[in-house]
C-alpha atoms as a PDB file:
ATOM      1  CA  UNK A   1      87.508 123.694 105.403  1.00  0.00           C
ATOM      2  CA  UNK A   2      83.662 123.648 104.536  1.00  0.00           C
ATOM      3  CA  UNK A   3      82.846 120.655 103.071  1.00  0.00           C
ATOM      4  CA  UNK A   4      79.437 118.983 101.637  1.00  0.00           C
ATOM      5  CA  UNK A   5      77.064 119.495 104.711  1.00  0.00           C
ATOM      6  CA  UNK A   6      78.252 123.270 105.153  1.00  0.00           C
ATOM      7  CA  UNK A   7      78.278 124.326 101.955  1.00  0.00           C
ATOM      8  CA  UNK A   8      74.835 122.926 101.166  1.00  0.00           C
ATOM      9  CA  UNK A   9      73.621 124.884 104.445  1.00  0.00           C
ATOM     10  CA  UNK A  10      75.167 128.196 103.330  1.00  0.00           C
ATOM     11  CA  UNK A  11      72.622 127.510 100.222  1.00  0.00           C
ATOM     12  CA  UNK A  12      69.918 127.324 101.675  1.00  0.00           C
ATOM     13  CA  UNK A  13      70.950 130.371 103.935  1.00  0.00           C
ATOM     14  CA  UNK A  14      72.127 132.190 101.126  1.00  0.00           C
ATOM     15  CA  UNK A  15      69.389 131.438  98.677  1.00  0.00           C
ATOM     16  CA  UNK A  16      66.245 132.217 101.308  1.00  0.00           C
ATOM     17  CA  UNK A  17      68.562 135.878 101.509  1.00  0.00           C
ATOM     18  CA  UNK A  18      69.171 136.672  98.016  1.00  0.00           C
ATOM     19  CA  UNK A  19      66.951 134.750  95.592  1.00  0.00           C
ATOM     20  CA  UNK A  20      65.321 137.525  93.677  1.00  0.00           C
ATOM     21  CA  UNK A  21      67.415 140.533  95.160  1.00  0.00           C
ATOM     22  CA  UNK A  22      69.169 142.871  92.663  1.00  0.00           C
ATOM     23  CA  UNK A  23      72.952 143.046  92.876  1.00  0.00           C
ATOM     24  CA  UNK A  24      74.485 146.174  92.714  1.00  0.00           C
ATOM     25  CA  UNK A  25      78.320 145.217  92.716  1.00  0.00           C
ATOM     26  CA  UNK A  26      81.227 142.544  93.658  1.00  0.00           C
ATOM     27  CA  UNK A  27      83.816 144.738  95.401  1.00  0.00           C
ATOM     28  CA  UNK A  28      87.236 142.407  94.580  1.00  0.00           C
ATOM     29  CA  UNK A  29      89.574 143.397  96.832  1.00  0.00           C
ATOM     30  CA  UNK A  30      91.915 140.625  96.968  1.00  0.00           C
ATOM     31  CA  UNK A  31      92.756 140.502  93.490  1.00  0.00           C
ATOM     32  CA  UNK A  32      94.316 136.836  93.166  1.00  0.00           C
ATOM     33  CA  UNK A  33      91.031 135.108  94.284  1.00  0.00           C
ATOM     34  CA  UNK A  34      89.477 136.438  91.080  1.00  0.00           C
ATOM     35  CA  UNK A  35      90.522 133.671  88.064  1.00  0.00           C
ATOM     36  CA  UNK A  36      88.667 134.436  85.353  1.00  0.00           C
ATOM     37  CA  UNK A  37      88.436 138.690  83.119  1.00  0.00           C
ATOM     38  CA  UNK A  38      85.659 137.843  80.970  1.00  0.00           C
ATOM     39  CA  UNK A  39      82.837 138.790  81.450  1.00  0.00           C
ATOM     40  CA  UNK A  40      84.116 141.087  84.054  1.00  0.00           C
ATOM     41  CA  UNK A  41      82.376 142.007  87.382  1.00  0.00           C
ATOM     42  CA  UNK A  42      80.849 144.727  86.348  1.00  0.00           C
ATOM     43  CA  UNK A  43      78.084 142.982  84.308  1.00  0.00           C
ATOM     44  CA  UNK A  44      76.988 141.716  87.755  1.00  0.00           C
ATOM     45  CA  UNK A  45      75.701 145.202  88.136  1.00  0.00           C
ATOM     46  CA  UNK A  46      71.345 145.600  88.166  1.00  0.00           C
ATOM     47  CA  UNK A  47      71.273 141.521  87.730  1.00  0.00           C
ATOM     48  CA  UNK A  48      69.307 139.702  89.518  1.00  0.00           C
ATOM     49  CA  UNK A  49      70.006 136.398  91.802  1.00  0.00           C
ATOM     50  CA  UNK A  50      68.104 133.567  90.363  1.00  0.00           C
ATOM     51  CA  UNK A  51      69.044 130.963  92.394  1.00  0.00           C
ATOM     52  CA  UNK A  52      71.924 129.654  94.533  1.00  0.00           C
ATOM     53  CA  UNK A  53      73.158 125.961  94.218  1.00  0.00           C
ATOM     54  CA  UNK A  54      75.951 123.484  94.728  1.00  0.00           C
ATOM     55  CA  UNK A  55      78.684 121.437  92.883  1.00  0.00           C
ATOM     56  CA  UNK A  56      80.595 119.586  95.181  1.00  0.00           C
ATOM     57  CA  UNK A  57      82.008 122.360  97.751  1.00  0.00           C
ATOM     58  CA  UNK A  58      81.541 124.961  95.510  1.00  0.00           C
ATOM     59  CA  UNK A  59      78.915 127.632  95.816  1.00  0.00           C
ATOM     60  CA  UNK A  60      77.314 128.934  92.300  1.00  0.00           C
ATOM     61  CA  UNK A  61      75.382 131.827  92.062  1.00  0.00           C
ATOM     62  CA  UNK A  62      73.155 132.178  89.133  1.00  0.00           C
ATOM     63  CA  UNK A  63      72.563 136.236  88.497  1.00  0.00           C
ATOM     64  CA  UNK A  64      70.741 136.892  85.617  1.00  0.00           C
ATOM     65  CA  UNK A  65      72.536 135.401  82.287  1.00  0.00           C
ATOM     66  CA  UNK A  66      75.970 134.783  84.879  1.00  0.00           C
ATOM     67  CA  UNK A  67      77.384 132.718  87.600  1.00  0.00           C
ATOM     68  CA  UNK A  68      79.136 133.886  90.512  1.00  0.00           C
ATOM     69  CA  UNK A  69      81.027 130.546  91.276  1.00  0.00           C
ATOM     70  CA  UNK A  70      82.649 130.458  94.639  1.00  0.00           C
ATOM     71  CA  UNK A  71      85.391 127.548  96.233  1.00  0.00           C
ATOM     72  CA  UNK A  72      86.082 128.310  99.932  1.00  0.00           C
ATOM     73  CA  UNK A  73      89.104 126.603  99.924  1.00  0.00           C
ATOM     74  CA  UNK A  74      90.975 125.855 103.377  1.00  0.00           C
ATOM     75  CA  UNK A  75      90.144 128.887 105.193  1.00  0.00           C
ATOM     76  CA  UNK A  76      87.216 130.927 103.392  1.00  0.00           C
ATOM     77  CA  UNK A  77      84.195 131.861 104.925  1.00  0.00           C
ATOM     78  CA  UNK A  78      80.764 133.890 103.752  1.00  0.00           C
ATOM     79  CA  UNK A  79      79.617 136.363 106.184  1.00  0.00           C
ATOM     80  CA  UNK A  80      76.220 138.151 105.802  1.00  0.00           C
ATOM     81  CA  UNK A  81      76.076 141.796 106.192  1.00  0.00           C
ATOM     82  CA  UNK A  82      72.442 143.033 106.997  1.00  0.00           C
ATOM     83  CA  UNK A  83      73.804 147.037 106.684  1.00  0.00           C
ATOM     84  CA  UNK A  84      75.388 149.196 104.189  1.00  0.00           C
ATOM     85  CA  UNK A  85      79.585 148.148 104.665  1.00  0.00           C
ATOM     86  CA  UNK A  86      81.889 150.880 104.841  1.00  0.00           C
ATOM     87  CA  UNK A  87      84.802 151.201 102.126  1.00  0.00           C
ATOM     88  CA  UNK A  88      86.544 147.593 101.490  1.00  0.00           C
ATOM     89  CA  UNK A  89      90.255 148.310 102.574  1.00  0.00           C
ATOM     90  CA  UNK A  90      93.119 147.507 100.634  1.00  0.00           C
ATOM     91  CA  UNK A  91      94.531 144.004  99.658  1.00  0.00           C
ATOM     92  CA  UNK A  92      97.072 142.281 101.757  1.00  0.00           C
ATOM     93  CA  UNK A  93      95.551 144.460 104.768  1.00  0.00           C
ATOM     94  CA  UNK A  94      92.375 142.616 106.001  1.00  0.00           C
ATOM     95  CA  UNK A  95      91.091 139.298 105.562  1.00  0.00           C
ATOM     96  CA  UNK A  96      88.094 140.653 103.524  1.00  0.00           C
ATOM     97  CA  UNK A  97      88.804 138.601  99.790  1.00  0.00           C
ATOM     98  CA  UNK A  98      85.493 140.039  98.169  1.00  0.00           C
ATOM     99  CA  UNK A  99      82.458 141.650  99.007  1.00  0.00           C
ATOM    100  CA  UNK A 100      78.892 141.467  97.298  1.00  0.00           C
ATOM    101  CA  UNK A 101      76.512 144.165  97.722  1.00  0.00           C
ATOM    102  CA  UNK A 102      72.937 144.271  96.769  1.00  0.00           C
ATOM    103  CA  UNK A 103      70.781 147.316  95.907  1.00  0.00           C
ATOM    104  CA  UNK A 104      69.823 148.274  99.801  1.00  0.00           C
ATOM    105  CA  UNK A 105      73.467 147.842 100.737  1.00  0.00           C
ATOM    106  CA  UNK A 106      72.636 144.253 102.396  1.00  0.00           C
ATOM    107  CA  UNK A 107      74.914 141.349 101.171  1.00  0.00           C
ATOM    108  CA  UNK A 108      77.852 139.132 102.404  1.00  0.00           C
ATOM    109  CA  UNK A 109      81.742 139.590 102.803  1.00  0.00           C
ATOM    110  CA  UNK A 110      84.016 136.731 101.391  1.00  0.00           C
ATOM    111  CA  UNK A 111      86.856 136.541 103.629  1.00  0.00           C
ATOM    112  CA  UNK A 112      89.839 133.953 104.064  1.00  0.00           C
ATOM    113  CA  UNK A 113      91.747 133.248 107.106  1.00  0.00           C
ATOM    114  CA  UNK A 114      95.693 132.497 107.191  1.00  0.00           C
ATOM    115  CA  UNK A 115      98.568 133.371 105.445  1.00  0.00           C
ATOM    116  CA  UNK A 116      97.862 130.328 102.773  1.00  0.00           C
ATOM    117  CA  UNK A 117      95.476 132.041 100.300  1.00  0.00           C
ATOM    118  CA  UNK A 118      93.555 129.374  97.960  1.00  0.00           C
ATOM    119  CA  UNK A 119      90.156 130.758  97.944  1.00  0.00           C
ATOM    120  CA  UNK A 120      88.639 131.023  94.230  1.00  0.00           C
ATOM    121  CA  UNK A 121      86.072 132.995  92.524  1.00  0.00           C
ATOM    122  CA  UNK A 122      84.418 132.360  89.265  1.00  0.00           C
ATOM    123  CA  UNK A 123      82.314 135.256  87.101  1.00  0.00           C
ATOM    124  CA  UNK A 124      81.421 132.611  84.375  1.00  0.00           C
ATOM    125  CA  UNK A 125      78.864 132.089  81.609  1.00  0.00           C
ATOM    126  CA  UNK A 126      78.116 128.413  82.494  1.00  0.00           C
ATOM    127  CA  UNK A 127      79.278 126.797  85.739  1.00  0.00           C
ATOM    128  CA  UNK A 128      81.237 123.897  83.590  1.00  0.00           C
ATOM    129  CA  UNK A 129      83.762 126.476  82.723  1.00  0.00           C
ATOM    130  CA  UNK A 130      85.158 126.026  86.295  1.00  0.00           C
ATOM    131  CA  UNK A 131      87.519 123.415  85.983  1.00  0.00           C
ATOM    132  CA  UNK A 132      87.200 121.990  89.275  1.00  0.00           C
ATOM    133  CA  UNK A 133      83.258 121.485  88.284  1.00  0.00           C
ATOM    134  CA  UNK A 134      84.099 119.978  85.269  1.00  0.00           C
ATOM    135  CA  UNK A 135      86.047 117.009  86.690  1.00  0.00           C
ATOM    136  CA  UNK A 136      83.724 116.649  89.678  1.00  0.00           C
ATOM    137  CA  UNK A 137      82.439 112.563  90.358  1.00  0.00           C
ATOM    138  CA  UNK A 138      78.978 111.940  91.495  1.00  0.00           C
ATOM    139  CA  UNK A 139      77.663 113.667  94.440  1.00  0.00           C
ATOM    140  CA  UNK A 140      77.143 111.054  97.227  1.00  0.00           C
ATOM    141  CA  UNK A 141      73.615 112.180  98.290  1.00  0.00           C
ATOM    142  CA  UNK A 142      72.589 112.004  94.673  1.00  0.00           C
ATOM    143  CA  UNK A 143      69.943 109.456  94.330  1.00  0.00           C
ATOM    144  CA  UNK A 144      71.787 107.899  91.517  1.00  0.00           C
ATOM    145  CA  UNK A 145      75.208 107.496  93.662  1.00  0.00           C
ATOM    146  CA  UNK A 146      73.925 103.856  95.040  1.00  0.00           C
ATOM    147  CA  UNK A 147      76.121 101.185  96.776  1.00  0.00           C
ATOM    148  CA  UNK A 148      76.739  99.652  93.458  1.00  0.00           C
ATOM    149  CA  UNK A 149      78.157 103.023  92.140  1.00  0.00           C
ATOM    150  CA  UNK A 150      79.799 103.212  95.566  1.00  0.00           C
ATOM    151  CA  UNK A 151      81.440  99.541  94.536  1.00  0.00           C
ATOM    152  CA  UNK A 152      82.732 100.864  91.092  1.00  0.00           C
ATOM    153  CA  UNK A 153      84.534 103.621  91.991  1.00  0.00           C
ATOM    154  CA  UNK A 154      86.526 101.572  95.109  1.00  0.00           C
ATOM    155  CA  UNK A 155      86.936  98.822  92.465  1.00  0.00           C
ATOM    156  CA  UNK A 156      88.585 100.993  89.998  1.00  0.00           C
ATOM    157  CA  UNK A 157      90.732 102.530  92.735  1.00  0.00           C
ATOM    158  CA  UNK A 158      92.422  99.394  93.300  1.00  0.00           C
ATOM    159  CA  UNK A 159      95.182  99.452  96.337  1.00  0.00           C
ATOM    160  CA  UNK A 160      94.746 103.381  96.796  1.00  0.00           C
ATOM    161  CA  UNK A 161      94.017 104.389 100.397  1.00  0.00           C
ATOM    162  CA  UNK A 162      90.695 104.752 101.372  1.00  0.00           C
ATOM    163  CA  UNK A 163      91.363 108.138 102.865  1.00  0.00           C
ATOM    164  CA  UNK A 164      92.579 109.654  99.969  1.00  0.00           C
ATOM    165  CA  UNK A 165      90.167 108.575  97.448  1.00  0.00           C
ATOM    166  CA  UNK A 166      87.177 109.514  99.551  1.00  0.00           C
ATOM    167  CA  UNK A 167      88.739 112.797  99.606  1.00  0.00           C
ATOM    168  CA  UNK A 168      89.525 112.641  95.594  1.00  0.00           C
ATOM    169  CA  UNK A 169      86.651 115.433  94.432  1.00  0.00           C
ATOM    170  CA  UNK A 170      87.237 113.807  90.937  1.00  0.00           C
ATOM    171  CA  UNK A 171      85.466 110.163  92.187  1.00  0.00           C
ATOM    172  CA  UNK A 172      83.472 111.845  94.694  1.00  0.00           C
ATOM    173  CA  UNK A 173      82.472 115.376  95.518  1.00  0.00           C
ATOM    174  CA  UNK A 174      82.094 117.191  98.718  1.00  0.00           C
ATOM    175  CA  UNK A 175      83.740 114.796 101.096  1.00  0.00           C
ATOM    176  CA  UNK A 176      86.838 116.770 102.702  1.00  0.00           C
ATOM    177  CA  UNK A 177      89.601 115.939 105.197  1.00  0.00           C
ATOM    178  CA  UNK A 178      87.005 115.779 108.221  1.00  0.00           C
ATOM    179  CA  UNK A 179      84.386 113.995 107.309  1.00  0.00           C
ATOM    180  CA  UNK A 180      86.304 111.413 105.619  1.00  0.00           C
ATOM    181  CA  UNK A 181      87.723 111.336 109.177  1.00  0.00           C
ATOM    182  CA  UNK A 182      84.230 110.580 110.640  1.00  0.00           C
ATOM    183  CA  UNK A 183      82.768 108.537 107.669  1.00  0.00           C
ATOM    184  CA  UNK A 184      86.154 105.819 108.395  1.00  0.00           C
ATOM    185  CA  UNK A 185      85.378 106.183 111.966  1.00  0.00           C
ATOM    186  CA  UNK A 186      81.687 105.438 111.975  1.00  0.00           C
ATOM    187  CA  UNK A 187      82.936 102.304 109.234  1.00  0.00           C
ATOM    188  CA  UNK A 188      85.074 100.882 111.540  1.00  0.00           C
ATOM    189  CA  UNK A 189      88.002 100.886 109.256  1.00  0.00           C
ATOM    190  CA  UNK A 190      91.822 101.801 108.864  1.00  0.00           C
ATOM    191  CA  UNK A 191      92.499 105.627 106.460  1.00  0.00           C
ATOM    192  CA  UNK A 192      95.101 102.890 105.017  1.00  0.00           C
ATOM    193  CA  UNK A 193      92.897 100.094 103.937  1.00  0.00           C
ATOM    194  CA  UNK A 194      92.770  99.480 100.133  1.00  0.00           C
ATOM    195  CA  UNK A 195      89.746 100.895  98.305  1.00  0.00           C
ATOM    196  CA  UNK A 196      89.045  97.691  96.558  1.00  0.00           C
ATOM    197  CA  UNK A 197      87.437  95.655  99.440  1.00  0.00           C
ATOM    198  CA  UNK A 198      84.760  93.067  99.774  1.00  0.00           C
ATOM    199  CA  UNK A 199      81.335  93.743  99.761  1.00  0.00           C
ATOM    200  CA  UNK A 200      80.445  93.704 103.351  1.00  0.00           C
ATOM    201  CA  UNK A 201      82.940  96.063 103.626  1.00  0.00           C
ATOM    202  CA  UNK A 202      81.611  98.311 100.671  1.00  0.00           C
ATOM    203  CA  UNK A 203      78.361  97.772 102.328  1.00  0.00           C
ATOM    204  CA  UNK A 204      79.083  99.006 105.873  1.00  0.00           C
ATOM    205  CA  UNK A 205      81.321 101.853 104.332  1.00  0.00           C
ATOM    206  CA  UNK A 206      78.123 103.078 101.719  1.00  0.00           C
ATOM    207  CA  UNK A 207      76.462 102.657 105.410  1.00  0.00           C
ATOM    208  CA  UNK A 208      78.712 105.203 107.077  1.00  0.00           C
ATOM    209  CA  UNK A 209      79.260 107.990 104.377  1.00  0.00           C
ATOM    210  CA  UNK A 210      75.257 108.450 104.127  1.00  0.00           C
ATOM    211  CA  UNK A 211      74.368 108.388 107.711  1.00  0.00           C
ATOM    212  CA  UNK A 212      77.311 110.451 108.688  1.00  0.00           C
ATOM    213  CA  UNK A 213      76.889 113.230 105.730  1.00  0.00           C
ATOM    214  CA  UNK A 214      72.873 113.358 105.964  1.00  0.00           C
ATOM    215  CA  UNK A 215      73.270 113.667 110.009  1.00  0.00           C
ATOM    216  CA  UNK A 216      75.538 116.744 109.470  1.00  0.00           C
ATOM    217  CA  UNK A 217      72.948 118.105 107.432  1.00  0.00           C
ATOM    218  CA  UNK A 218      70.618 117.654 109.593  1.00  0.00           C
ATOM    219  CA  UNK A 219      72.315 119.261 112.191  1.00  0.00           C
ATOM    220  CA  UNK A 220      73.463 122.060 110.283  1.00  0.00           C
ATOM    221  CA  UNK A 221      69.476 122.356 108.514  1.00  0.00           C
ATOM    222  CA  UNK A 222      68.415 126.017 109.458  1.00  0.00           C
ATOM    223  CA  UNK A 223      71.562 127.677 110.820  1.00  0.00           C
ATOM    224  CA  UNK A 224      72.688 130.700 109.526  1.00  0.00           C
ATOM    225  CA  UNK A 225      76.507 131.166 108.088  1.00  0.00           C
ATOM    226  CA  UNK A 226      77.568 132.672 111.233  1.00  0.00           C
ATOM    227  CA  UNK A 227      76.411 129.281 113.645  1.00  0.00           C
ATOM    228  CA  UNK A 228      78.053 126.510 110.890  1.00  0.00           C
ATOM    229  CA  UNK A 229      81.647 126.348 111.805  1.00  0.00           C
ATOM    230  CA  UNK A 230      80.734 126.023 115.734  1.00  0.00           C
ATOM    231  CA  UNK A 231      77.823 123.374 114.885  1.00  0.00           C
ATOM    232  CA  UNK A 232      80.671 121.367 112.596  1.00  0.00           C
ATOM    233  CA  UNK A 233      83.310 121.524 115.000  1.00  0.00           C
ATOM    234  CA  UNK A 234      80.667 120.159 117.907  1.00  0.00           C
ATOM    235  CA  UNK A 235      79.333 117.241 115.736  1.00  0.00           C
ATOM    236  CA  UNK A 236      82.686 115.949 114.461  1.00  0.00           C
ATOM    237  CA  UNK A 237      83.445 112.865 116.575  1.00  0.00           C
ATOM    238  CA  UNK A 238      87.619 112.283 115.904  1.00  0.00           C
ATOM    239  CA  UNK A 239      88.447 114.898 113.568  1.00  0.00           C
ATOM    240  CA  UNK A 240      90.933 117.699 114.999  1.00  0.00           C
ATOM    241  CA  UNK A 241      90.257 115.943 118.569  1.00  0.00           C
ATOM    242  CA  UNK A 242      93.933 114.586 119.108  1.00  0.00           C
ATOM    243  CA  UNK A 243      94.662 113.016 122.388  1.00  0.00           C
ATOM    244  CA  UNK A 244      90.557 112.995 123.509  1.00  0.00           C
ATOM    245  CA  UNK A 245      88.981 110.099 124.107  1.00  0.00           C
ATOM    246  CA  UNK A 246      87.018 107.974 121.620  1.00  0.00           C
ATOM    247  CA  UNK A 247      83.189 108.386 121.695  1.00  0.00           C
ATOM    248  CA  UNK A 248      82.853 104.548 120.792  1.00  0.00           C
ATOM    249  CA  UNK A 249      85.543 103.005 123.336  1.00  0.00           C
ATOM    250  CA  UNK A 250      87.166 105.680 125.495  1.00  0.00           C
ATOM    251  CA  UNK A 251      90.672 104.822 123.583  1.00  0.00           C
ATOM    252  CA  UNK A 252      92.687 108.062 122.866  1.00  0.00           C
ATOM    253  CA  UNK A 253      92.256 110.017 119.216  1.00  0.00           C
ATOM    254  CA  UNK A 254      95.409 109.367 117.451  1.00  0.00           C
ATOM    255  CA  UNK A 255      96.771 111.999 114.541  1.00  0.00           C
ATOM    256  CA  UNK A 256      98.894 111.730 111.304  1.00  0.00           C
ATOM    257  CA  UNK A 257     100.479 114.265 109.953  1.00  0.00           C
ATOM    258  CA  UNK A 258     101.866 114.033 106.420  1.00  0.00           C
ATOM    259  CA  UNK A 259     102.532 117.517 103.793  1.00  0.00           C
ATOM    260  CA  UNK A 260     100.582 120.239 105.583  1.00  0.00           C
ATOM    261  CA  UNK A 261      97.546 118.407 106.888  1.00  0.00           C
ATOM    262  CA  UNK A 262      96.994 115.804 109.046  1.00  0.00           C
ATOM    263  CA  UNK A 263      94.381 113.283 109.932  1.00  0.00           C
ATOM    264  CA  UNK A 264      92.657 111.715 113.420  1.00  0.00           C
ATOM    265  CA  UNK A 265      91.639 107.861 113.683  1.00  0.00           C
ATOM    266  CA  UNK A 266      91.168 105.587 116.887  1.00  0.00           C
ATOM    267  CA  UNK A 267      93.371 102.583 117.356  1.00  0.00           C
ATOM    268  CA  UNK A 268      90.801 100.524 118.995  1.00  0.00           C
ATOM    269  CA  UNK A 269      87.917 101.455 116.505  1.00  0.00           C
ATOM    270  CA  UNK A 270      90.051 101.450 112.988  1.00  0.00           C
ATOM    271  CA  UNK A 271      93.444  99.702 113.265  1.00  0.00           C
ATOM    272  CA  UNK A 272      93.101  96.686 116.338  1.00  0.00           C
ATOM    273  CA  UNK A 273      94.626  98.671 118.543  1.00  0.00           C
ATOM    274  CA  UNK A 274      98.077  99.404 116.567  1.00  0.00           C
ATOM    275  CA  UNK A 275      98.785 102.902 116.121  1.00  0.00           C
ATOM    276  CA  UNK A 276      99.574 104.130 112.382  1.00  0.00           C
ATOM    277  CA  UNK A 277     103.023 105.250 111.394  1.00  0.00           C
ATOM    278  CA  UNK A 278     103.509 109.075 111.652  1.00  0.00           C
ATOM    279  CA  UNK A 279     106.050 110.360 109.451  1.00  0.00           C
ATOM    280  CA  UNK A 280     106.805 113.713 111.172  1.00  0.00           C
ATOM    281  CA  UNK A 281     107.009 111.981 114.437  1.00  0.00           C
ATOM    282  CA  UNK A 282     109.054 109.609 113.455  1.00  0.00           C
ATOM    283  CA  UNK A 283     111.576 112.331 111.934  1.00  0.00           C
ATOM    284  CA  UNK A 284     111.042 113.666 115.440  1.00  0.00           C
ATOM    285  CA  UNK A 285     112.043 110.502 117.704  1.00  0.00           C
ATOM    286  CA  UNK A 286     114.990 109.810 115.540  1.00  0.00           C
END
């Protein structure tokens, strides 16, 4: 899933590409992706792109008096077409969800991988009307999103894990399954540990989540759409490496897996050494 880091790469990829380009259409061809009627996609038509930007993990568009809002979801992707496409095939048949096309026949495909289809796309007046905007928390590289902000929001989350409400878009934006993986591993500390926590604790955590999302940037600064997954994948450090060894002390990448994801952690680093209860492998050993 793209989170924070990628998303705010594909903006500067996409907005050096389209920023003053004239649309000529938004091909839907996946139908279900599409949530909102009015206005409809036609009044994309002879607009042009203004500027491209980021709530959270969502991608907004600004073309002319509209935004084209878009959520990647688990599995979505933007790919950048430098020729004229051919015909966009029918739904259900390719993993193409949408297509934009400008005036020279240039633009980018929106496609979605898997059989579990969550990808979203907004043709709004104002990018508020988007209901996962609307209940977005501060973004963390804000400047205003300081450790003391940092301290409110684990405060307030009392005995919730730390995994989940790093995740939680609604107290903070942009941080996904993986690189709340990486920001608990840099910490030091267990995906189970209560949010509300002392404040060396808050400190070295605050620590972690800005060195670990501005070095992803970093990383990912320049690349076009087509290098980001590979450059994610390569920087991630425990995150979908089961059974590799730690980085930090050579101990071996331990996974949960609860609903239909799953996280990675190292004993040594996070938990003293003692491995964390998996559910489904439990079910499994009984």
């Amino acid at each position: 899933m793209p989170e924070l880091p990628e998303v705010q790469a594909l903006v500067t990829d996409l907005r050096g590409r389209l920023v003053g380009r004239q649309v000529d259409r938004l091909d839907v061809v996946s139908f279900a992706v599409l949530k909102t009627f009015d206005p409809p996609v036609s009044q994309l038509h002879d607009q042009s792109v203004l500027d491209v930007r980021r709530h959270g993990k969502f991608l907004d568009l600004a073309i002319g008096d509209l935004h084209l809002v878009m959520h990647l979801a688990r599995a979505g992707w933007v790919r950048w077409r430098e020729a004229a496409p051919k015909p966009a095939g029918r739904p259900g048949k390719t993993a193409l969800a949408a297509r934009l096309v400008l005036d020279d026949g240039s633009g980018f495909d929106v496609t979605e991988a898997g059989t579990k289809k969550s990808l979203a796309i907004y043709v709004i007046r104002d990018p508020s009307e988007v209901p996962g905007i609307a209940r977005l928390g501060p973004d963390p590289l804000d400047e205003s999103f300081t450790e003391e902000r940092f301290a409110e929001i684990l405060a307030g989350s009392g005995r919730s894990q730390i995994k989940g409400v790093l995740r939680n878009q609604s107290l903070i934006a942009g941080i996904g399954n993986a690189y709340s993986d990486e920001i608990l591993h840099v910490a030091r500390m267990s995906p189970y540990k209560p949010a509300a926590m002392g404040s060396d604790d808050v400190a070295r955590l605050y620590e972690a989540l800005q060195t670990t999302l501005r070095e992803a940037l970093e990383r990912a600064d320049g690349l076009a759409a087509s290098e980001l997954k590979a450059e994610k994948k390569s920087g991630l450090r425990v995150h979908g490496r089961t059974g590799e060894a730690c980085p930090v002390c050579g101990d071996t990448i331990r996974q949960v897996t609860f609903a239909d994801t799953n996280f990675q952690y190292c004993p040594t680093c996070q938990t003293g050494g003692k491995p964390l209860a998996d559910r489904v492998l439990s079910r499994l050993l009984k």
